[in-house]
Protein backbone atom coordinates (compact mmCIF):
# COMPACT_ATOMS: atom_id res chain seq x y z
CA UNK A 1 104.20 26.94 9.23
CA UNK A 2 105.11 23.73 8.18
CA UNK A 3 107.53 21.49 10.24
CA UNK A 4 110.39 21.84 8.27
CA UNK A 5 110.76 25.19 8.21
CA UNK A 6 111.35 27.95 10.57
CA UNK A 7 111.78 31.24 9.91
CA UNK A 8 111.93 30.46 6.17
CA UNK A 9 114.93 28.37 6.80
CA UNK A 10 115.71 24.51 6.52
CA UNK A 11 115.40 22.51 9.88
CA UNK A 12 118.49 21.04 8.82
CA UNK A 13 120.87 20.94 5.76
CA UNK A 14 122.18 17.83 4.73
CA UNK A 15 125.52 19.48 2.42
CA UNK A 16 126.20 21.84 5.09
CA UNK A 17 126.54 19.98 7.75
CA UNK A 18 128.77 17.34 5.83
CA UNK A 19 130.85 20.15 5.16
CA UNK A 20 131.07 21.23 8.51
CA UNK A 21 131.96 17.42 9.65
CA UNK A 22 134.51 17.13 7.17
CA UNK A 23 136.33 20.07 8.44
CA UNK A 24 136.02 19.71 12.09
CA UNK A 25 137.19 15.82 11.56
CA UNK A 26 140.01 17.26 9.32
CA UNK A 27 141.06 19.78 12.63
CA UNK A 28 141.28 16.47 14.97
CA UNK A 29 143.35 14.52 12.47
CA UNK A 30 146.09 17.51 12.39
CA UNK A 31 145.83 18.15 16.02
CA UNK A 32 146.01 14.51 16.79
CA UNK A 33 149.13 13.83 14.23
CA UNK A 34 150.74 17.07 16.16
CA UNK A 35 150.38 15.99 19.37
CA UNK A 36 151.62 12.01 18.50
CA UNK A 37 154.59 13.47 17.18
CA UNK A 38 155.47 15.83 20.13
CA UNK A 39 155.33 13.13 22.21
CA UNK A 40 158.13 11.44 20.17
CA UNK A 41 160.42 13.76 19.13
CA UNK A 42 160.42 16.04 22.85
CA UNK A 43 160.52 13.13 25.17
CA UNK A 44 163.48 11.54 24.67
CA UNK A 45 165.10 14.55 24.16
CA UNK A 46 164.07 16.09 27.03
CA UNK A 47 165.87 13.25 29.39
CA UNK A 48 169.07 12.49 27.67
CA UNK A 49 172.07 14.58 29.57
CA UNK A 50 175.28 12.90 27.99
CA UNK A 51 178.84 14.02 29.56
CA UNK A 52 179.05 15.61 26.21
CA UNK A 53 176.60 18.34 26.94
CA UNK A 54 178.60 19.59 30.06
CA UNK A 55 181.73 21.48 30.35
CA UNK A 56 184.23 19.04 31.79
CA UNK A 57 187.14 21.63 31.21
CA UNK A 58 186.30 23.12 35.24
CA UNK A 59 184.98 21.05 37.75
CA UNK A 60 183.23 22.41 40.64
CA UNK A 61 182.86 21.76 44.41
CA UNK A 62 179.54 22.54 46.34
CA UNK A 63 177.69 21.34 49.67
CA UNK A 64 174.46 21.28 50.91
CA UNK A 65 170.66 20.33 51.39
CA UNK A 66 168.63 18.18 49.06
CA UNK A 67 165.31 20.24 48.76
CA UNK A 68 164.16 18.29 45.84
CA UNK A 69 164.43 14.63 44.54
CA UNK A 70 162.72 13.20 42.22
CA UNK A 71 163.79 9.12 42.30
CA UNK A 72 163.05 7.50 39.35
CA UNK A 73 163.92 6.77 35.61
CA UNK A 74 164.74 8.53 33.05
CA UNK A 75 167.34 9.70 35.49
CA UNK A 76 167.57 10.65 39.15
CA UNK A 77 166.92 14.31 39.51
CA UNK A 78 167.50 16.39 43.05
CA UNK A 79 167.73 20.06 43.85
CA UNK A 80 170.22 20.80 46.23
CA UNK A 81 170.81 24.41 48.37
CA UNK A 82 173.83 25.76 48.55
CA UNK A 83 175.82 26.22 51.72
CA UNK A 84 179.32 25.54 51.31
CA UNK A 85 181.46 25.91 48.44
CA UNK A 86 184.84 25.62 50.28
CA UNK A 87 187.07 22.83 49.51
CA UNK A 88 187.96 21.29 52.81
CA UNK A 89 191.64 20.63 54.22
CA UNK A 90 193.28 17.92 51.98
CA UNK A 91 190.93 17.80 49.34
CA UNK A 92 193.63 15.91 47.20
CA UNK A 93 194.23 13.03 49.91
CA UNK A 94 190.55 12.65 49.70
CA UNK A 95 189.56 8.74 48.83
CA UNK A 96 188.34 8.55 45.79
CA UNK A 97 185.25 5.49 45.09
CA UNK A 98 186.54 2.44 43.49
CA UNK A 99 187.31 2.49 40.06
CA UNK A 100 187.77 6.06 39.43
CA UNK A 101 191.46 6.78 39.60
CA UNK A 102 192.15 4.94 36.72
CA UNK A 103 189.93 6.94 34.51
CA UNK A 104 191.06 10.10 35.53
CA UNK A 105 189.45 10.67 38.60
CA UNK A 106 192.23 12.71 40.15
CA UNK A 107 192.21 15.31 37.04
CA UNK A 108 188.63 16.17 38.37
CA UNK A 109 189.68 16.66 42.08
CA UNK A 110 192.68 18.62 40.58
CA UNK A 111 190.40 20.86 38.96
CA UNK A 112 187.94 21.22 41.34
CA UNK A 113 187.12 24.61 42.47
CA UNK A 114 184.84 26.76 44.97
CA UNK A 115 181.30 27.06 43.08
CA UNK A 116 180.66 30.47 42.30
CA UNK A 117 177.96 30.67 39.66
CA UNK A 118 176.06 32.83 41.86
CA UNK A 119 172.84 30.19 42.18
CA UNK A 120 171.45 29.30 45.38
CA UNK A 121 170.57 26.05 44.13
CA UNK A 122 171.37 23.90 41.45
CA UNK A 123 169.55 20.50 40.22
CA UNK A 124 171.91 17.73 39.94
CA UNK A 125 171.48 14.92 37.41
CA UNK A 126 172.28 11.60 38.77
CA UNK A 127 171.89 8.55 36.55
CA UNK A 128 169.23 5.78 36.41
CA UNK A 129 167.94 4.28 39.55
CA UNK A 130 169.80 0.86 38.96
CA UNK A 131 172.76 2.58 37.84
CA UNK A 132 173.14 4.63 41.19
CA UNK A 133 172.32 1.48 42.72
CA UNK A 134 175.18 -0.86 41.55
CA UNK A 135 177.62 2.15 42.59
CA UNK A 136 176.46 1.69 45.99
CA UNK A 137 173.79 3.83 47.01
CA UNK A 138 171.62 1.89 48.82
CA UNK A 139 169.08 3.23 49.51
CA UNK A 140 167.02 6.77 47.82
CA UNK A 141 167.86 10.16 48.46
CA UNK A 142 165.90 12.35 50.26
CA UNK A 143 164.40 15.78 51.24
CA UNK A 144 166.93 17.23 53.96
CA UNK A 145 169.90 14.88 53.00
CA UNK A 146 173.25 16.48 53.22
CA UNK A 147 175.76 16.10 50.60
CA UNK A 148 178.57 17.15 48.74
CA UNK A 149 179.40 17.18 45.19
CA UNK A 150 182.24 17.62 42.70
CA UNK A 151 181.42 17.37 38.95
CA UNK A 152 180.43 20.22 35.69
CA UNK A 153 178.13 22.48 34.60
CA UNK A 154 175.53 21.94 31.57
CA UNK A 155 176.70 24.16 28.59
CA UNK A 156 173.60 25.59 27.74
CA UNK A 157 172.06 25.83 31.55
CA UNK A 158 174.23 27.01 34.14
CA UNK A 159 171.58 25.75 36.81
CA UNK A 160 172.38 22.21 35.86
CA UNK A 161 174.96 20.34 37.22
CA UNK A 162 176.26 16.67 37.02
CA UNK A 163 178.45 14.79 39.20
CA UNK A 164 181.57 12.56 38.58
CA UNK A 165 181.47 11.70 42.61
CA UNK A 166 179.05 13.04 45.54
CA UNK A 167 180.08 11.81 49.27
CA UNK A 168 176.81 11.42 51.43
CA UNK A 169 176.07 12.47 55.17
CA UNK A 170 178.43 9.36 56.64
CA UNK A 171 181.33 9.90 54.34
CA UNK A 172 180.61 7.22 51.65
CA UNK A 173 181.49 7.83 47.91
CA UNK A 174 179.34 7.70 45.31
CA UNK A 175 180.83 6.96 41.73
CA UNK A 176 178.46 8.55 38.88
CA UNK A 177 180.99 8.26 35.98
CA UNK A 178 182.87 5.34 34.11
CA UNK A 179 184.13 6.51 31.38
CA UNK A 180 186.64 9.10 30.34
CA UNK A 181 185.32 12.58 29.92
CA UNK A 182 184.96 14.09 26.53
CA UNK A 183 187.51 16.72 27.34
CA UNK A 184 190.43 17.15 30.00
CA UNK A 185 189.88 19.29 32.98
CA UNK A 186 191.61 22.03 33.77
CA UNK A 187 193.53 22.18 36.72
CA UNK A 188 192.04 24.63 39.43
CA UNK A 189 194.46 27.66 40.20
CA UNK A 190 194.71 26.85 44.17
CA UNK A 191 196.16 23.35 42.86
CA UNK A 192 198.79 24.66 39.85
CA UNK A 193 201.57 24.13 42.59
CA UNK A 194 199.97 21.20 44.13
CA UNK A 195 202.75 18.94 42.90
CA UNK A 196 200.50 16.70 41.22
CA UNK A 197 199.56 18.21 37.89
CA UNK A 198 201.95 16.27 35.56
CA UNK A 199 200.39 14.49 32.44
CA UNK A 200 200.16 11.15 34.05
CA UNK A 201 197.79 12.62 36.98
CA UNK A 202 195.97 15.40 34.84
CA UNK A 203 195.31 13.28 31.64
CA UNK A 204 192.34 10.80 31.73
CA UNK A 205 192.94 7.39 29.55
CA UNK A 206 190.87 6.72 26.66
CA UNK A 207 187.68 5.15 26.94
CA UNK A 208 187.50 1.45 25.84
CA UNK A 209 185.35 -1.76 25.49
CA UNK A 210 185.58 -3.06 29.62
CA UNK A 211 182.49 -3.93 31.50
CA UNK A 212 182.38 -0.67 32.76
CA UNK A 213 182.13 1.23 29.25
CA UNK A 214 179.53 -0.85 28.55
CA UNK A 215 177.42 -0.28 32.02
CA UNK A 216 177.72 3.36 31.40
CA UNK A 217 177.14 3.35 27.81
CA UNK A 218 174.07 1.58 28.71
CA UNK A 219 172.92 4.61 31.11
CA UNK A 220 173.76 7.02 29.04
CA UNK A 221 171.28 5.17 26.52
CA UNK A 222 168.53 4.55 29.01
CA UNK A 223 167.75 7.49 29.28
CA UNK A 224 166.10 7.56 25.92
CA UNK A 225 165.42 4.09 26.12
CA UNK A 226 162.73 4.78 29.04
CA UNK A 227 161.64 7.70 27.60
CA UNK A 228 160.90 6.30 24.96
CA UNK A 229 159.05 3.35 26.45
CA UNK A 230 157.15 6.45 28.53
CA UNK A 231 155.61 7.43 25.36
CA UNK A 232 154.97 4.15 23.67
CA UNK A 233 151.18 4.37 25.02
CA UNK A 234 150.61 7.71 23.72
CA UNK A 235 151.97 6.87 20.65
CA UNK A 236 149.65 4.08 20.69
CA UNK A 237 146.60 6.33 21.64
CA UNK A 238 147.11 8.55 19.38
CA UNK A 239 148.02 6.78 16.53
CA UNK A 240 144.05 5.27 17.30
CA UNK A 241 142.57 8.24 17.33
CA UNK A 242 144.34 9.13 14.19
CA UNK A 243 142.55 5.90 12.80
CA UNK A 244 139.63 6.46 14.06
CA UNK A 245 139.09 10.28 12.92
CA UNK A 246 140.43 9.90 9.50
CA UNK A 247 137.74 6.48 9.34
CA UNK A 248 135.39 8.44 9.94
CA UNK A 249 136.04 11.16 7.28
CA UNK A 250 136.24 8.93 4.51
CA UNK A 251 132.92 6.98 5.85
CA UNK A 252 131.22 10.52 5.39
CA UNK A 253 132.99 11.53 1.84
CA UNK A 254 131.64 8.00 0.30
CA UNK A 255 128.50 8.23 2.09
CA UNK A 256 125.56 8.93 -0.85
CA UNK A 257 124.04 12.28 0.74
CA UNK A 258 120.22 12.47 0.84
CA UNK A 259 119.78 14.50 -2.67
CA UNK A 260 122.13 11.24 -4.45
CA UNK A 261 119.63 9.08 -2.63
């Protein structure tokens, strides 16, 4: 038999496996142009939680134990468990962090009510690191902290919640928002009578150009900013193996094959 054969058939054909080539390179060039661009378009989206996509007509009051944190940028995340959803004895008196009042702070507390969405635990979103840092937390959270929280619930996901204010195991206030909400709260029932519900407490002022629009403007943007700085190197791997694949392909379509040589 000679060598080139076996069983009647070619060792190896040249057209064939070109065409084979072609189409596996032509699978990784899709595959890789897919992937680049989930990358993009998910990751930013993915981390971005404006006040805008929460329902800041009822605020809600919870307590509890972090179970989960995860410290770091885009944003702070932590999963707290639920254990107390009473508001305590003069909830209205209560000192609110510096700054808030005049952006309608008290319209929150006035609307604040017992949580009763029925989850044992809910994931709080909490800003950037540096954020949460120049409003005075010191130092990270962690597992088996105790804290309370006042703030809304995601429209879309009821098991997300973000805080205007949380107050931490020795009583100190944490400010999370700096500008004016998107919409008014409602006031809570228990406080229609409380005395305090006139336009002037209830009704937030308008957001404008101070330093502290701009700081939270700023987070509210860096949350896409470092996700999309996360995916900058995946971009730039894929966008080389893009290259590299769809080199390759046209090397093999102008390569003479061994009949044209």
């Amino acid at each position: 038999m000679p060598l080139e054969t076996i069983h009647d058939r070619p060792v190896f054909e040249p057209r064939r496996g070109r065409r084979y080539i072609r189409a596996a390179l032509t699978v990784l060039i899709v595959g890789a142009g897919v992937g680049v661009s989930a990358v993009l378009g998910a990751a930013p989206a993915s981390a971005h939680h404006g006040w805008s996509e929460f329902d800041t007509r009822y605020a809600y009051y919870l307590s509890g134990e972090l179970t989960e944190v995860d410290w770091g940028n885009p944003h702070v995340d932590a999963t707290i468990a639920i254990t107390n959803v009473a508001l305590s004895e003069g909830w209205l008196d209560r000192e609110l962090p510096g700054g808030l009042e005049e952006i309608g702070g008290q319209a929150t507390m006035l609307s604040a009510r017992p949580y009763d969405g029925g989850n044992d635990h809910l994931q709080l979103i909490l800003g950037t690191i540096e954020y949460n840092q120049r409003q005075g937390m010191d130092r990270p959270l962690q597992v088996g902290d105790q804290i309370e929280a006042v703030g809304y619930l995601h429209q879309d996901d009821d098991e997300l919640l973000r805080p205007e204010t949380i107050w931490l195991e020795d009583g100190q206030g944490i400010r999370l928002r700096l500008l004016a909400l998107p919409q008014e709260p409602e006031p809570a029932p228990q406080n229609t009578n409380s005395g305090a519900t006139g336009d002037e407490a209830a009704t937030p002022p308008p957001a404008d150009s101070s330093d502290d629009a701009s700081e939270e403007s700023a987070n509210e943007a860096g949350t896409n900013a470092s996700a999309s700085t996360s995916a900058a190197p995946w971009s730039v791997t894929g966008t080389a193996i893009v290259a590299a694949v769809a080199g390759g392909w046209i090397y093999l379509r102008r390569r003479p094959s061994s009949d044209e040589r």
